[in-house]
Protein backbone atom coordinates (compact mmCIF):
# COMPACT_ATOMS: atom_id res chain seq x y z
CA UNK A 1 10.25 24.50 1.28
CA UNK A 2 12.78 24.41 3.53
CA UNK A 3 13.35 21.38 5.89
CA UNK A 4 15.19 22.48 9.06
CA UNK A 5 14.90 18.71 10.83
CA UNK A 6 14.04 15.00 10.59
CA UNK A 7 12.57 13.21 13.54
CA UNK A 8 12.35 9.33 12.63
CA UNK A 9 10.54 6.69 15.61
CA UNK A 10 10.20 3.46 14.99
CA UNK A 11 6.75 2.22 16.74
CA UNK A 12 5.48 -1.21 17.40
CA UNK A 13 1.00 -2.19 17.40
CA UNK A 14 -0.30 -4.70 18.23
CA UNK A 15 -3.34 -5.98 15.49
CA UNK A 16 -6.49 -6.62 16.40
CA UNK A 17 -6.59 -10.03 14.59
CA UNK A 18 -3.59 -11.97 13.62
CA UNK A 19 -2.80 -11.46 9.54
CA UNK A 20 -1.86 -14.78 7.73
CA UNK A 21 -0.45 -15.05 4.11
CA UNK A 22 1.34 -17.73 2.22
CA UNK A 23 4.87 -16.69 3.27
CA UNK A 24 3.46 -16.22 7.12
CA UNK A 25 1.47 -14.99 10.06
CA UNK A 26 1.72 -11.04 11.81
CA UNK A 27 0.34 -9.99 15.06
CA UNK A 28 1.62 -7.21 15.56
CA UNK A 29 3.17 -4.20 13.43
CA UNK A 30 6.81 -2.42 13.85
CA UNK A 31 7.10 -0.04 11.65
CA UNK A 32 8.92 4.04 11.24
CA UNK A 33 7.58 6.84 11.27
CA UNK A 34 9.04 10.58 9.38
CA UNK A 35 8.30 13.25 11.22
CA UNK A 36 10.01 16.28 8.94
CA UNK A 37 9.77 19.81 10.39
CA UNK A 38 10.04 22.69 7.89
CA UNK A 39 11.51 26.66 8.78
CA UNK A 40 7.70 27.54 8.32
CA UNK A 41 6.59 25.42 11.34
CA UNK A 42 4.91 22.60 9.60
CA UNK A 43 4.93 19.00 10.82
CA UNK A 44 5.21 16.44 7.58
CA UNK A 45 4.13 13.12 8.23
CA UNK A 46 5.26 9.82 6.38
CA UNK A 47 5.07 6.16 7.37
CA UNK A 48 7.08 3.33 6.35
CA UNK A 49 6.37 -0.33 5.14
CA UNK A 50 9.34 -2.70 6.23
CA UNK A 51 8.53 -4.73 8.84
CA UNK A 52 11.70 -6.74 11.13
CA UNK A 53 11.82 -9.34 8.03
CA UNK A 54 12.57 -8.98 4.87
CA UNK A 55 10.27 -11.18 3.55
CA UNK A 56 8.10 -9.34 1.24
CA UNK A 57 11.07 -7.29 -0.53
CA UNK A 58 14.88 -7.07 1.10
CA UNK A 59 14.16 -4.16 3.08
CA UNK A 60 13.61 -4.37 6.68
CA UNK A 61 13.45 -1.75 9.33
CA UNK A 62 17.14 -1.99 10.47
CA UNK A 63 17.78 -1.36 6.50
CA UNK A 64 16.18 1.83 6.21
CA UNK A 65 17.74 3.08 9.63
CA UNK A 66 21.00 2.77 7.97
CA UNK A 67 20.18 3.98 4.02
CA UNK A 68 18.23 7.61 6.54
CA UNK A 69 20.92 8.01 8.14
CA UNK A 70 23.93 7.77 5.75
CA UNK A 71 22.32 8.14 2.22
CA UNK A 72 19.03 9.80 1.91
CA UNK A 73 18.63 12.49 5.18
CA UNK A 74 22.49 14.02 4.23
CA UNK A 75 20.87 14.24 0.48
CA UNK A 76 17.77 15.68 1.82
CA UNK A 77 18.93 18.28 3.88
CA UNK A 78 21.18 19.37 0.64
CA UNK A 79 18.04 19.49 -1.48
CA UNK A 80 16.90 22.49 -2.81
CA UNK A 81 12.64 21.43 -2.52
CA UNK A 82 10.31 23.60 -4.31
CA UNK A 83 7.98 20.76 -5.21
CA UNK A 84 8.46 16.97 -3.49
CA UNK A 85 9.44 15.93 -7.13
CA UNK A 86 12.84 17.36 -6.32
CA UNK A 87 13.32 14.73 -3.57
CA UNK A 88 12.28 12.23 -5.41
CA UNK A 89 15.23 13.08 -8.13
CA UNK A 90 17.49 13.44 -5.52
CA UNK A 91 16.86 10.25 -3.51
CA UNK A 92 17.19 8.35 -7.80
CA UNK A 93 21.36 7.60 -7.29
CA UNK A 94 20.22 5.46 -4.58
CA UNK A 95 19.43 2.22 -5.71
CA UNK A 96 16.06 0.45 -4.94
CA UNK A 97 15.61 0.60 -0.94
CA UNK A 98 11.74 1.81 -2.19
CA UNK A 99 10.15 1.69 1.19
CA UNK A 100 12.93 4.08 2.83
CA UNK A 101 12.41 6.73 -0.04
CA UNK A 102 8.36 6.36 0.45
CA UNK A 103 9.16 7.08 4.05
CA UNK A 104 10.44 10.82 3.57
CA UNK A 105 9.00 11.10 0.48
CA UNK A 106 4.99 11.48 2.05
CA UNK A 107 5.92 13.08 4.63
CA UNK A 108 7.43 15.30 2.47
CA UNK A 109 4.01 15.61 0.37
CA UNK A 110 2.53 16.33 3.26
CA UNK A 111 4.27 19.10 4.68
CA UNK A 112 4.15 20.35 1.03
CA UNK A 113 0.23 20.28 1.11
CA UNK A 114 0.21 22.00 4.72
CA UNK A 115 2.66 24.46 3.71
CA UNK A 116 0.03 25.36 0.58
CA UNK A 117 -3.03 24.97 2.68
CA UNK A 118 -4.84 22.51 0.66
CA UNK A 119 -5.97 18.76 1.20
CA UNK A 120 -2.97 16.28 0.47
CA UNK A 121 -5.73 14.59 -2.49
CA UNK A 122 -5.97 17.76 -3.98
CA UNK A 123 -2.09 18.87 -4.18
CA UNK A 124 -1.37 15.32 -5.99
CA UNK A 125 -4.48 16.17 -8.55
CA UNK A 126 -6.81 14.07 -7.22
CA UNK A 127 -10.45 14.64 -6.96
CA UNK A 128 -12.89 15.40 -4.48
CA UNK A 129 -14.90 11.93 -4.36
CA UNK A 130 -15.79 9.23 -1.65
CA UNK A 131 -13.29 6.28 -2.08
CA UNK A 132 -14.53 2.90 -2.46
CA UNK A 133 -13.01 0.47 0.21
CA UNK A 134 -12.42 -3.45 -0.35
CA UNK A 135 -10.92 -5.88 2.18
CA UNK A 136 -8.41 -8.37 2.45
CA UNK A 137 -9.21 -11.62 4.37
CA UNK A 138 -5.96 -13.53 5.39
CA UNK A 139 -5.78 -17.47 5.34
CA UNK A 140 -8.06 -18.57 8.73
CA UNK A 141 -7.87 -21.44 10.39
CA UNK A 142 -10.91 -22.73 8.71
CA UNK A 143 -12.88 -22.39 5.55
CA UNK A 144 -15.78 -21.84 7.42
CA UNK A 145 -13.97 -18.90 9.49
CA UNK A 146 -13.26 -17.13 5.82
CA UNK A 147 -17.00 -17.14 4.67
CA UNK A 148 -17.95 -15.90 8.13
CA UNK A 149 -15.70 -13.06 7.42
CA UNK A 150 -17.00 -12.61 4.56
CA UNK A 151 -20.48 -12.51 5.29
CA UNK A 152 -19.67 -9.66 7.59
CA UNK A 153 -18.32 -7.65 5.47
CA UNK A 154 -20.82 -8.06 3.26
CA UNK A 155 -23.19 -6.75 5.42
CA UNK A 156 -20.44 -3.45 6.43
CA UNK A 157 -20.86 -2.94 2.64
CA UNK A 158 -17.17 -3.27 1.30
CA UNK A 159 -16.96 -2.70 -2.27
CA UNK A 160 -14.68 -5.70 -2.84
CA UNK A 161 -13.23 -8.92 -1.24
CA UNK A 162 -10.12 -10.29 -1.37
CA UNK A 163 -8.96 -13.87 -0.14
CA UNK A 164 -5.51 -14.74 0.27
CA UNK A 165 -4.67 -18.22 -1.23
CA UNK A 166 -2.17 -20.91 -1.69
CA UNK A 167 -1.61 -24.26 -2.92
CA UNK A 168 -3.96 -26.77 -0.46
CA UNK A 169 -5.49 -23.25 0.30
CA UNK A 170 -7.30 -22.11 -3.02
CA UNK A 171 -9.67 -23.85 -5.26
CA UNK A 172 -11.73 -25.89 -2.92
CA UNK A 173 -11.69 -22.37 -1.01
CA UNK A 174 -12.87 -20.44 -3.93
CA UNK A 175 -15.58 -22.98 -5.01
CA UNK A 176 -17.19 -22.04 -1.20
CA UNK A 177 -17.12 -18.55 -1.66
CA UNK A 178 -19.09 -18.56 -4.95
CA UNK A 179 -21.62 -21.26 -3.75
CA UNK A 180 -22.50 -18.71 -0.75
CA UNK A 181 -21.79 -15.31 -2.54
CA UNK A 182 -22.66 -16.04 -6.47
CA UNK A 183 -23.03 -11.96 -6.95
CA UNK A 184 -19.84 -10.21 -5.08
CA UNK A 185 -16.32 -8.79 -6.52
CA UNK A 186 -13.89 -11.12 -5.48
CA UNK A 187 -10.25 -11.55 -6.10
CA UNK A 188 -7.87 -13.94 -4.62
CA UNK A 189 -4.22 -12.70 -3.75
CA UNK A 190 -1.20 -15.28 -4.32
CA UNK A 191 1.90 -13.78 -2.60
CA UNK A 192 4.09 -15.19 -4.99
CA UNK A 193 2.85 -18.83 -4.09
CA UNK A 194 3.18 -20.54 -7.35
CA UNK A 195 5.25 -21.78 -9.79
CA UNK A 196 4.65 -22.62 -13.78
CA UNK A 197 4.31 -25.81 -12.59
CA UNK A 198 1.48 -25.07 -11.62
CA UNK A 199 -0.48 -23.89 -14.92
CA UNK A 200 -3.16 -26.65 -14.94
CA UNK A 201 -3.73 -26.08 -11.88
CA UNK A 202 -3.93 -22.06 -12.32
CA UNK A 203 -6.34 -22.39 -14.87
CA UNK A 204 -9.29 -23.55 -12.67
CA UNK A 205 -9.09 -20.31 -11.25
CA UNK A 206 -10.98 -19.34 -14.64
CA UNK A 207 -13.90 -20.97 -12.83
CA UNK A 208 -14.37 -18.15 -10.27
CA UNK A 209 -15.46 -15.13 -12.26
CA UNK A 210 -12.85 -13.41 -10.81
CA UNK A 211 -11.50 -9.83 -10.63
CA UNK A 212 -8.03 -10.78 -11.15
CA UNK A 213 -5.25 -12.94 -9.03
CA UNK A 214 -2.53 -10.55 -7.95
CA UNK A 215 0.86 -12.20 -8.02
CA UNK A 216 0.82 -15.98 -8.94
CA UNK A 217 4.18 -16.33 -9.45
CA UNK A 218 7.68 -14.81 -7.98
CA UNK A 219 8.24 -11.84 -6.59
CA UNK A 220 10.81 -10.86 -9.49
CA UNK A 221 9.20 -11.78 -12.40
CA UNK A 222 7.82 -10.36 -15.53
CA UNK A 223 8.60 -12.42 -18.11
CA UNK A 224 6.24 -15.90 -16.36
CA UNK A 225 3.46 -14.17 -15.76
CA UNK A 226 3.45 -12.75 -19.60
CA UNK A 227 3.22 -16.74 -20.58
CA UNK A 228 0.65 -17.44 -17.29
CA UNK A 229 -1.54 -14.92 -18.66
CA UNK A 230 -1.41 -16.01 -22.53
CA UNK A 231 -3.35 -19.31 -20.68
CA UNK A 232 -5.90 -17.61 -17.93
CA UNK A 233 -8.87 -16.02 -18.64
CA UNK A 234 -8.93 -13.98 -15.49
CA UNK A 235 -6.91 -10.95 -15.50
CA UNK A 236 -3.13 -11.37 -13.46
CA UNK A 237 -2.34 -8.18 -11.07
CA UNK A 238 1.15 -7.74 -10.66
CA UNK A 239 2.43 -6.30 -6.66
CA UNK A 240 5.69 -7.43 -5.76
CA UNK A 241 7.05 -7.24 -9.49
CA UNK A 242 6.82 -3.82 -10.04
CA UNK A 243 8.81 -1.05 -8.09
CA UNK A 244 9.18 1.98 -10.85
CA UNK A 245 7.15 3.74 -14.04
CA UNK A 246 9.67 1.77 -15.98
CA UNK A 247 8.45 -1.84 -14.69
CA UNK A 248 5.13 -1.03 -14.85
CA UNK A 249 6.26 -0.15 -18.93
CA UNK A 250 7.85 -3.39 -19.46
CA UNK A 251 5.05 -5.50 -17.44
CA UNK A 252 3.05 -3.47 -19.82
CA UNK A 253 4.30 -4.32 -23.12
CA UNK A 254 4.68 -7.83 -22.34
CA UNK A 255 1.17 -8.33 -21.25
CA UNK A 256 2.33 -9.97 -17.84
CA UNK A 257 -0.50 -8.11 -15.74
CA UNK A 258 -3.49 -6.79 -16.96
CA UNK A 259 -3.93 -5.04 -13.89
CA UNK A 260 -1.84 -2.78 -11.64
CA UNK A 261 -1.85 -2.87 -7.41
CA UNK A 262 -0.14 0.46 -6.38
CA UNK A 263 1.78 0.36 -3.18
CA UNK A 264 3.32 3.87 -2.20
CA UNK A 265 5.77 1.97 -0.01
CA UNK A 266 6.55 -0.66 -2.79
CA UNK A 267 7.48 2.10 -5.45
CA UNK A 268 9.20 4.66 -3.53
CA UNK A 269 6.86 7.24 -3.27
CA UNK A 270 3.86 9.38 -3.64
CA UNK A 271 6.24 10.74 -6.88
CA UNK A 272 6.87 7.80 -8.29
CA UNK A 273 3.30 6.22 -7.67
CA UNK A 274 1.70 9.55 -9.63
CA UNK A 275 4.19 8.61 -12.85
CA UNK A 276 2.81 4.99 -12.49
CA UNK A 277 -1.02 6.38 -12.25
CA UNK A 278 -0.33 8.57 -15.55
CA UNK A 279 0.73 5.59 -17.63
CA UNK A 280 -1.81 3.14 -16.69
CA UNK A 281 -4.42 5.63 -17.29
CA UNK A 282 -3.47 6.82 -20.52
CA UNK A 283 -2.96 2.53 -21.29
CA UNK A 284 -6.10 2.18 -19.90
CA UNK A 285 -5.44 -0.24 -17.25
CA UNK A 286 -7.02 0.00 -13.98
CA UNK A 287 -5.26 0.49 -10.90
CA UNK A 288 -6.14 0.03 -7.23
CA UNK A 289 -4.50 1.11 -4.24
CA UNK A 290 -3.12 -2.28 -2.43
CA UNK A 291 -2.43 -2.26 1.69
CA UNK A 292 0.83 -3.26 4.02
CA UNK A 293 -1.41 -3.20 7.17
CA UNK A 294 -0.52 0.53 7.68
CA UNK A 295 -1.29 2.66 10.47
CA UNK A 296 -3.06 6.10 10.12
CA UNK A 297 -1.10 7.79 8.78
CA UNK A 298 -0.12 5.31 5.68
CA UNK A 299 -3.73 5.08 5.38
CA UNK A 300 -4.35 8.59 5.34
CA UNK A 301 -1.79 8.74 1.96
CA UNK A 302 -3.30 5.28 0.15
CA UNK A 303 -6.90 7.18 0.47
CA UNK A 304 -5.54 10.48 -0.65
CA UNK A 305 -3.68 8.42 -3.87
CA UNK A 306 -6.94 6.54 -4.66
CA UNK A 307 -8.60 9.88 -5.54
CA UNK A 308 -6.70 10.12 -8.68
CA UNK A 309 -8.89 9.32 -11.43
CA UNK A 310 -6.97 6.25 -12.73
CA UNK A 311 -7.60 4.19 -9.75
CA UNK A 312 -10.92 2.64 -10.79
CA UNK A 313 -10.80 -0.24 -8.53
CA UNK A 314 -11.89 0.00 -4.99
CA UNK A 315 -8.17 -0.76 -2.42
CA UNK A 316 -7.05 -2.11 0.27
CA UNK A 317 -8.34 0.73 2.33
CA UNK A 318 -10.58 -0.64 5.03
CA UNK A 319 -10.78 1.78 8.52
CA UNK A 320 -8.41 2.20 11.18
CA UNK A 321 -11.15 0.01 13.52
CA UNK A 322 -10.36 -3.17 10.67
CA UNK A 323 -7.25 -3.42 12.12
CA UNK A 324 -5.94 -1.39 15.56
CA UNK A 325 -8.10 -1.03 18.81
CA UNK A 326 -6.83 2.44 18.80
CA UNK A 327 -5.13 4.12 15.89
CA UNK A 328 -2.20 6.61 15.81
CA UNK A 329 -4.16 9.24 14.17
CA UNK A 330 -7.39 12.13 15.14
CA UNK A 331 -9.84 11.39 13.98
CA UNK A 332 -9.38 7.75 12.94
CA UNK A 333 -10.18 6.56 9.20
CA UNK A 334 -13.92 5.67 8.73
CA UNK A 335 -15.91 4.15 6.56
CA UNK A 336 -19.77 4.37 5.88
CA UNK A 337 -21.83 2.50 3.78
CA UNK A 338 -18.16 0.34 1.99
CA UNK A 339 -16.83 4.39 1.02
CA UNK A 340 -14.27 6.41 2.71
CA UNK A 341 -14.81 10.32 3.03
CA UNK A 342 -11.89 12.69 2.65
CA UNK A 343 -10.92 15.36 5.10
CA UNK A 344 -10.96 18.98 4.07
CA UNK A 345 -7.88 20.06 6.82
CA UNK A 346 -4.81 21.14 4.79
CA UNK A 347 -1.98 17.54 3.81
CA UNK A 348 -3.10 14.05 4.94
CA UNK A 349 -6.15 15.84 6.75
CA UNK A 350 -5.47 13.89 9.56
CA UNK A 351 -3.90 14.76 13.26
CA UNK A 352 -1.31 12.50 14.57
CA UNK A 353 -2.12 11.43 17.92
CA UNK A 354 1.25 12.61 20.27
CA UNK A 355 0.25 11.00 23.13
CA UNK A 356 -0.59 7.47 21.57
CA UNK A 357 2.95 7.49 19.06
CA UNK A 358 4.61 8.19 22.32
CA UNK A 359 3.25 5.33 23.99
CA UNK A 360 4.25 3.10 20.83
CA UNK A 361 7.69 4.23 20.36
CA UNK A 362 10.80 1.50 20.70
CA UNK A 363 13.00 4.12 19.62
CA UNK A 364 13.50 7.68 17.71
CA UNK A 365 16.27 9.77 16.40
CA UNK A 366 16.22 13.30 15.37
CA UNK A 367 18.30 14.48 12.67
CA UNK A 368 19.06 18.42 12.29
CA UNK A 369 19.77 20.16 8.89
CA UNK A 370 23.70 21.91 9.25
C-alpha cells in the first residue's frame, strides 16, 4: 500500500449533554482527524483521542500536531506498508505519544481494509456478530438525575451500565442504584479518584455485586492496585495504567486488574490493541472496548475491535444519537434492541460526511509524500 498524502483537520462538536468525571466536566469535543490517501485512490480514515488538556494522559492536541508533523508522517511516508503492522513497527522508536500513533494507525487499517475490499472487522479477524452496547453515565447534578438515566436506558435495552464515581460521589450513590435496579450489570468507573488511603472505604464497594471498578487508583500504577485487589472482592479494571502488550503482561502477573478496558487511542493502535486482545484471551481475561466520547468515525473502529472474540464484555459503544445531534459519519451508528449491527461496505463501513467535517473544521494541514 502505498500512501501518496496525509490530510490531518482538527474539528471541534459540540455534545449533546455535558460529560462530567472526577477530574472534570466536557461540553464539547476538539479532536483530529487522519485523512490518508493511498496511489490506489482510497480514502483511510482515523480519529484521534487528545482533547486541548492533558488531563487524562500528557497528550493533548497541540502535542500530536507537533510529534505528525516532525516524527511520525516523515517515518510514514518512508514506510514500506504491506500490512498496517509495518507502521506500527515503524512509529515503536517513538516513545509513548499513544493517541498520535492510534491516529494514523486506523486510518491506516482502514484504507488497508478498502484497498482489500472487505469489512474493517473482518481484516482485523473479527467475527461477523451484533455487538453488545453498555453506557456510561457521568456524575449529574443529582442522584436522582443518575437513576433517571438509568431507567432510560434500561428501557433502550443497553447491555450494561456504568456510573462514574468519586469520593462524596460513590457509595451512597451505588446503594440507590441497587435498591431501584437489584437485577442489572453495573460497574462504577473511578478515574483514578482514590488513594490506598482509601481501602476501608473501597471495600464497601464489595456490597454492590459489581462487574468490576475500572481504575481506583492513579493513572500510573500497577503495583497499588495488585495490593487493592488482594482486599476487594469485586474484580479491578485497569484503563489509564496500561498503554502496551507489555503492561497489560506485567498488570497481568501481578494480579493488579482482573479485567482489561481496551482503548485504541490509549494503546497506540488498532496493532497494538490486537497483541493486547491475543494475550488476554489466551489468559482468559475478559476485555471490553472502553469510550473517549469519539465521533463516528472512532466509533466505527471501537465496534469493528469489539468483534474479536476476546472482548466478552459489552463497551462503551452507545450510538452516534447518545452523544452528537448530528454525527460526522453516513449512516450514523445505531443501535437496536442494546446491540450494534456491523456494516458490510469494505474498512470502517462507514461514509464520512464531507459536508458536516467541513463545517467542524478549526483547522487542517495536508502533508504530501516526496
Amino acid at each position: 500500500m502505498q500512501i501518496k498524502e496525509v490530510i490531518i483537520r482538527e474539528l471541534v462538536m459540540k455534545l449533546k449533554h455535558p460529560f462530567t468525571t472526577s477530574v472534570g466536566t466536557e461540553t464539547e469535543k476538539a479532536f483530529l482527524l487522519a485523512e490518508v490517501r493511498t496511489e490506489k485512490g482510497v480514502s483511510g480514515w482515523g480519529e484521534g483521542v487528545s482533547i486541548a488538556e492533558p488531563i487524562y494522559n500528557e497528550e493533548t492536541i497541540s502535542t500530536n500536531w507537533a510529534v505528525l508533523r516532525e516524527q511520525l508522517l516523515p517515518t510514514l511516508f518512508q514506510t514500506t506498508i504491506r500490512h498496517p503492522d509495518d507502521a506500527a513497527r515503524a512509529f515503536q522508536y517513538v516513545r509513548r505519544n499513544y493517541n498520535a500513533k492510534a491516529l494514523l494507525d486506523g486510518a491506516i487499517w482502514d484504507a488497508y481494509a478498502k484497498e482489500a475490499e472487505k469489512p474493517l472487522y473482518e481484516v482485523l479477524g473479527g467475527e461477523k456478530r451484533p455487538v453488545d452496547v453498555g453506557i456510561s453515565i457521568g456524575i449529574k447534578p443529582s442522584m436522582g438525575d443518575v437513576l433517571d438515566t438509568i431507567t432510560k436506558a434500561v428501557e433502550e435495552g443497553y447491555k450494561r451500565i456504568k456510573v462514574k464515581v468519586k469520593p462524596g460521589w460513590d457509595i451512597d450513590l451505588l446503594k440507590l442504584i441497587r435498591e431501584q435496579f437489584p437485577d442489572i450489570s453495573l460497574m462504577a468507573d473511578a478515574n483514578c479518584a482514590y488513594t490506598l488511603a482509601d481501602i476501608d472505604h473501597l471495600r464497601r464497594f464489595d456490597d454492590f455485586q459489581l462487574m468490576m471498578i475500572e481504575q481506583p487508583l492513579a493513572e500510573d500504577d500497577i503495583i497499588d492496585h495488585a495490593r487493592l485487589q488482594r482486599e476487594l472482592h469485586t474484580p479491578i479494571c485497569l484503563d489509564e495504567s496500561l498503554h502496551s502488550d507489555e503492561d497489560v503482561r506485567k498488570a497481568l502477573e501481578l494480579d493488579s486488574c482482573r479485567i482489561v478496558n481496551m482503548k485504541i487511542g490509549r494503546v497506540g493502535g488498532l496493532s497494538e490493541a490486537r497483541r493486547i486482545h491475543t494475550r488476554c484471551k489466551q489468559a482468559d481475561v475478559p476485555l471490553w472496548c472502553g469510550g473517549m466520547l469519539e465521533a463516528g468515525i472512532g466509533r466505527a473502529h471501537n465496534v469493528a475491535l469489539t468483534t474479536l472474540p476476546g472482548f466478552t464484555l459489552p463497551g462503551d459503544t452507545a450510538p452516534s444519537s447518545h452523544y452528537w445531534e448530528q454525527d460526522i459519519i453516513q449512516p450514523e451508528v445505531k443501535m437496536s434492541a442494546g446491540q450494534i449491527m456491523l456494516p458490510e461496505e469494505p474498512g470502517i463501513g462507514f461514509e464520512p460526511d464531507m459536508d458536516r467535517i467541513h463545517a467542524l473544521t478549526v483547522r487542517s494541514q495536508t502533508f504530501v509524500s516526496r
